[in-house]
Protein backbone atom coordinates (compact mmCIF):
# COMPACT_ATOMS: atom_id res chain seq x y z
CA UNK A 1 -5.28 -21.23 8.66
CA UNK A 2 -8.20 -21.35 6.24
CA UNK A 3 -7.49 -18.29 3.38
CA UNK A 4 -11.57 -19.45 2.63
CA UNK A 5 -12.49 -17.60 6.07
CA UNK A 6 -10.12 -15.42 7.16
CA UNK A 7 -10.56 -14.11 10.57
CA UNK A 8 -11.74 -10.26 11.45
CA UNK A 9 -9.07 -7.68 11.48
CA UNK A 10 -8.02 -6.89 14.75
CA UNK A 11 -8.51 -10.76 16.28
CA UNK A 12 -5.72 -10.90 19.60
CA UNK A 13 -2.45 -12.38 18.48
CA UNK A 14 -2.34 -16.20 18.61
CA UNK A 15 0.27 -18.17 20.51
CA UNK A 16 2.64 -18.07 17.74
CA UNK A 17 4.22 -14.76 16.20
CA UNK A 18 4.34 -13.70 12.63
CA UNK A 19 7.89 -15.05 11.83
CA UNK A 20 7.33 -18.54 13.64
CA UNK A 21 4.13 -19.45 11.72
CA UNK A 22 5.79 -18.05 8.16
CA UNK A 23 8.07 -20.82 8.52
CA UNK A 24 5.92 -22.96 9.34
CA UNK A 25 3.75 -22.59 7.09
CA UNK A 26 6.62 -22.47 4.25
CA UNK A 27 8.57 -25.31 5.86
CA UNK A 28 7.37 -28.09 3.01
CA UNK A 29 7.93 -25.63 0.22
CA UNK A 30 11.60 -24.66 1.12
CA UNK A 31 12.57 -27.88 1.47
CA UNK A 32 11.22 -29.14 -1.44
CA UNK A 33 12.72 -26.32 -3.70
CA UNK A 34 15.91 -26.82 -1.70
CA UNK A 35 16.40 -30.36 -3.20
CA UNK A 36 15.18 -30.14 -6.57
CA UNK A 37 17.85 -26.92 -7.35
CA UNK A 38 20.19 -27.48 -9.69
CA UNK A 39 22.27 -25.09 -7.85
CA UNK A 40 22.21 -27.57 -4.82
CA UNK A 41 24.08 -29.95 -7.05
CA UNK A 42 27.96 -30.75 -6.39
CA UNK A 43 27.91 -30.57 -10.16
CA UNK A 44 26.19 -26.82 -10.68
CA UNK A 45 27.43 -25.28 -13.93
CA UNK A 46 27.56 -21.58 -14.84
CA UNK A 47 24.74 -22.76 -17.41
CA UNK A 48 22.27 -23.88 -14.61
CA UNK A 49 23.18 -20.33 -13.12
CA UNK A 50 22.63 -18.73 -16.62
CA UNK A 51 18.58 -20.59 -16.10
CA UNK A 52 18.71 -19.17 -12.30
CA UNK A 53 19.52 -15.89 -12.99
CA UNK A 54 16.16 -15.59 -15.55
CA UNK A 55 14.07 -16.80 -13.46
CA UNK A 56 14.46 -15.27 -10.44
CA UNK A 57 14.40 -12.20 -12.49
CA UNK A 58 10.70 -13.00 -13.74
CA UNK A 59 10.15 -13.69 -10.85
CA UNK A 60 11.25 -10.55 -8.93
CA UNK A 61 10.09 -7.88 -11.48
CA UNK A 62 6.24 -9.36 -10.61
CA UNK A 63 6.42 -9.09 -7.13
CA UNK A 64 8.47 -5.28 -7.01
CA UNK A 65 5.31 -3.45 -6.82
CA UNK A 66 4.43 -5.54 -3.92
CA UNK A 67 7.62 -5.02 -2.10
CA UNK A 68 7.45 -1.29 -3.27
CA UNK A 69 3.61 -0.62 -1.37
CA UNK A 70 5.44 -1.64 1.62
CA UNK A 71 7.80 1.40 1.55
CA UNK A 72 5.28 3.79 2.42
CA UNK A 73 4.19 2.21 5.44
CA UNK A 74 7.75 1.74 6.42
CA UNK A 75 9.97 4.76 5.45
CA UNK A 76 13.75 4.40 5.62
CA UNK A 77 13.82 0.04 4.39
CA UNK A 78 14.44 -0.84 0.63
CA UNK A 79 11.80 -3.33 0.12
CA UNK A 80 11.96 -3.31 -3.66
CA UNK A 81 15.73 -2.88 -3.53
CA UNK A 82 16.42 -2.43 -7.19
CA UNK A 83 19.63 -3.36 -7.04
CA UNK A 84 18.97 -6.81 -7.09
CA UNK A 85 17.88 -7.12 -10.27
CA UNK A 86 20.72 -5.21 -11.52
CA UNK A 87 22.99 -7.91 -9.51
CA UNK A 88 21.01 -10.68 -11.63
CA UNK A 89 21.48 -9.08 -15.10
CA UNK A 90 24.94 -8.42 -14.80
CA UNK A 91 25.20 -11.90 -13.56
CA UNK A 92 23.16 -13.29 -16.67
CA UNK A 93 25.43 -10.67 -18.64
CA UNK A 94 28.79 -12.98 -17.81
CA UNK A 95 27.43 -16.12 -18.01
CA UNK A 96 28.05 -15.78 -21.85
CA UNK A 97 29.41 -13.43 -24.22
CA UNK A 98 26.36 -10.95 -25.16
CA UNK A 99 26.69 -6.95 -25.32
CA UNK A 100 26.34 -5.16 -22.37
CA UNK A 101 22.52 -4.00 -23.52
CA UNK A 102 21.64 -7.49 -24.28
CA UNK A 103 18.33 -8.48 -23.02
CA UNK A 104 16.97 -11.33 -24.67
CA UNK A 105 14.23 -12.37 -21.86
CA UNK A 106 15.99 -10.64 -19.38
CA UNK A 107 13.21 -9.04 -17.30
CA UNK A 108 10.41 -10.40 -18.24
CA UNK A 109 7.47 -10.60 -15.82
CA UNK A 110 6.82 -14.05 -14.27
CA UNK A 111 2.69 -14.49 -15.03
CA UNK A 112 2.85 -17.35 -12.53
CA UNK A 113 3.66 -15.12 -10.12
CA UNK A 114 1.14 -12.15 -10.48
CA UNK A 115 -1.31 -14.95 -10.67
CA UNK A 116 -0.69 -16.50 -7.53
CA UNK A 117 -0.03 -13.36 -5.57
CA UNK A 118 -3.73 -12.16 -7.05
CA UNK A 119 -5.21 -14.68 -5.39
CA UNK A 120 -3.74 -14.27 -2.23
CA UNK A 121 -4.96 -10.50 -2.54
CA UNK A 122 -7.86 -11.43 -3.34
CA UNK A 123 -8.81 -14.41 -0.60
CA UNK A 124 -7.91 -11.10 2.29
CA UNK A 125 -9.36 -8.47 0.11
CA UNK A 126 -8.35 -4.79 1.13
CA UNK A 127 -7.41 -5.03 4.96
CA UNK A 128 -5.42 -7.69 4.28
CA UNK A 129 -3.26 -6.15 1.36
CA UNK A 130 -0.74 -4.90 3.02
CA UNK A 131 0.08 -8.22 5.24
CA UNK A 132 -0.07 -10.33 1.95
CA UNK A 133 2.65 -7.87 1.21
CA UNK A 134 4.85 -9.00 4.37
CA UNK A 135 4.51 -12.47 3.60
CA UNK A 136 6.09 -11.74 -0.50
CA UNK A 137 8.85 -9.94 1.28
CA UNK A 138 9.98 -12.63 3.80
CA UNK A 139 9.92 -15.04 0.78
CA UNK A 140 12.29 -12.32 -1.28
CA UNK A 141 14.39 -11.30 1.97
CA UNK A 142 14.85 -14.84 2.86
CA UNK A 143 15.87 -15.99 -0.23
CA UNK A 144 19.07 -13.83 0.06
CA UNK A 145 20.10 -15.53 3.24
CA UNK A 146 19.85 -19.03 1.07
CA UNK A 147 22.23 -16.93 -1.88
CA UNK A 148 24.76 -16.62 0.52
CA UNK A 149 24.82 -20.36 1.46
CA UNK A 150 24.96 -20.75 -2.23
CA UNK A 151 27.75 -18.50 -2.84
CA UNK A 152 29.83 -20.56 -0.36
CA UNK A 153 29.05 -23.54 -1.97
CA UNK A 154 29.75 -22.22 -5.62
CA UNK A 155 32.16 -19.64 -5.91
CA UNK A 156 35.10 -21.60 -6.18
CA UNK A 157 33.53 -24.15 -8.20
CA UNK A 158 32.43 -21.10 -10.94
CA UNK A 159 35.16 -18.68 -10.46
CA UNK A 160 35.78 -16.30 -11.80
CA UNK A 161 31.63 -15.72 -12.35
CA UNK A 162 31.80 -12.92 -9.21
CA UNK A 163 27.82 -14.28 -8.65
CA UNK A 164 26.93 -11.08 -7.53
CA UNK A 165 22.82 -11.57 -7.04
CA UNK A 166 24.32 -14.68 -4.37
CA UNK A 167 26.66 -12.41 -2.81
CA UNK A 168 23.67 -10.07 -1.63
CA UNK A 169 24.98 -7.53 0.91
CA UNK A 170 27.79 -9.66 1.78
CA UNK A 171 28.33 -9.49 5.80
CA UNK A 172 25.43 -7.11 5.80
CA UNK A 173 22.50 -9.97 4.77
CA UNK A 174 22.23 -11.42 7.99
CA UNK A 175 21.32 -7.86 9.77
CA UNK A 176 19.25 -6.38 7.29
CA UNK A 177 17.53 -9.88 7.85
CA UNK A 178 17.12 -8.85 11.28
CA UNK A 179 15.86 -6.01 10.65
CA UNK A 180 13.33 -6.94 8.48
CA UNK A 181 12.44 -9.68 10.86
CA UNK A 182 12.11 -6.52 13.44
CA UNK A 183 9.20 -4.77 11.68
CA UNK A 184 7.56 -8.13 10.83
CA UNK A 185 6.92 -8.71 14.19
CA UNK A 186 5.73 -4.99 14.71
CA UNK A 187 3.64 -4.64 11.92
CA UNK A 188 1.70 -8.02 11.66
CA UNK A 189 0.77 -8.81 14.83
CA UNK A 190 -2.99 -9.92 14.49
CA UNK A 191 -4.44 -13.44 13.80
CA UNK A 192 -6.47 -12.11 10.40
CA UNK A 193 -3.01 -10.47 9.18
CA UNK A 194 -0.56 -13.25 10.19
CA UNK A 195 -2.99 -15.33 8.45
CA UNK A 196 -2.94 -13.07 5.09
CA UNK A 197 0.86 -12.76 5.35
CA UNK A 198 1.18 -16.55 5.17
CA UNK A 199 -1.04 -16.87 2.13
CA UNK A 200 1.51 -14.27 0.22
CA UNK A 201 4.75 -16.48 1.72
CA UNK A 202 3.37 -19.48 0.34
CA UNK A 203 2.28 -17.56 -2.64
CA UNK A 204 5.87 -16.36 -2.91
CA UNK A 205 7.03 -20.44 -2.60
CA UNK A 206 4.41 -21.01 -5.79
CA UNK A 207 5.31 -18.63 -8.08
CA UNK A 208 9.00 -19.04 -7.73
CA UNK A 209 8.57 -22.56 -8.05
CA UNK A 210 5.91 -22.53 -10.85
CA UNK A 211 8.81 -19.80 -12.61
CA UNK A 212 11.87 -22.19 -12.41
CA UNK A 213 9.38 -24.70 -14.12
CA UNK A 214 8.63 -22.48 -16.56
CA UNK A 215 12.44 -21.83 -17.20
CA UNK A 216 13.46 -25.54 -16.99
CA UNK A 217 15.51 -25.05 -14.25
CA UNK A 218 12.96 -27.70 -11.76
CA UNK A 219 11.71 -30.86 -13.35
């Protein structure tokens, strides 16, 4: 899937379907960020969470106008869900003693990220905006199916942290993943905009990655 020459809008649907070629095309870079988290370690510490919890911050507050645009094509889903961010400061909040207006960093824009996602706007221009879009959002939604795995993994080990941002909707992650995976399929259907959707998921991958870097949290 060349981003150089992206196909005309409208091409018929390849053999694959939105979600199938999003992981594919995202396989390498999940894996990779997989083993490098400190997280992912059987010897995590609330201080590597401390590290987590700032940059996925960063790296959420660039991408919520992205996830926002979506809402208007798709009344009635909380893309930009704000509430996650307020899950990740209270979470940085009791990972050590600071007053509850603290900020120190907290919130800060990853510049990683905007750059990346630019140029995945860019390479698909204007009819491609909106699928660039759905490819951020399966990187954000499907990074709350991981928190859960890592909330399994670490709650004893840092209780009494609650990890909150981890917890996402509890029992309700999997469906709203679902869902979302619903009006993926229904809203990026042709070859140009599966195409543009990838280039955002993998822009997604890079600027979380390039943000943990930035943070120290990844070698």
């Amino acid at each position: 899937m060349s981003q150089r020459s992206p196909l005309p809008s409208g091409t018929p649907v390849p053999e694959t379907d939105c979600l199938s070629a999003l992981r594919r095309t995202t396989k390498e870079s999940h894996a990779q960020l997989d083993a490098s988290l400190p997280l992912g370690r059987a010897d995590a510490s609330l201080e590597d969470y401390r590290h987590h919890t700032l940059a996925l911050s960063a790296w959420l507050t660039a991408l919520q106008p992205h996830l926002a645009a979506l809402e208007s094509l798709v009344p009635g889903f909380d893309f930009a869900r704000p509430a996650r961010l307020h899950a990740l400061h209270a979470d940085w909040l009791a990972t050590h003693a600071a007053p509850a207006h603290a900020k120190d960093g907290f919130g800060d824009t990853s510049g990683c990220t905007q750059e990346v996602a630019s140029q995945a706007f860019s390479a698909f221009g204007a009819p491609g905006h909106a699928a660039v879009c759905w490819g951020l959002a399966y990187v954000v939604e499907g990074s709350q199916l991981g928190g859960q795995f890592l909330y399994q993994r670490l709650a004893p080990r840092l209780a009494p942290h609650p990890l909150r941002y981890l917890q996402g909707l509890g029992a309700g992650t999997g469906s709203r993943w679902k869902h979302f995976t619903r009006l993926l399929d229904t809203h990026v259907q042709s070859r140009f905009d599966i195409q543009a959707a990838c280039a955002g998921a993998r822009a997604g991958f890079d600027g979380l990655r390039q943000q943990l870097q930035g943070q120290g949290v990844l070698a």
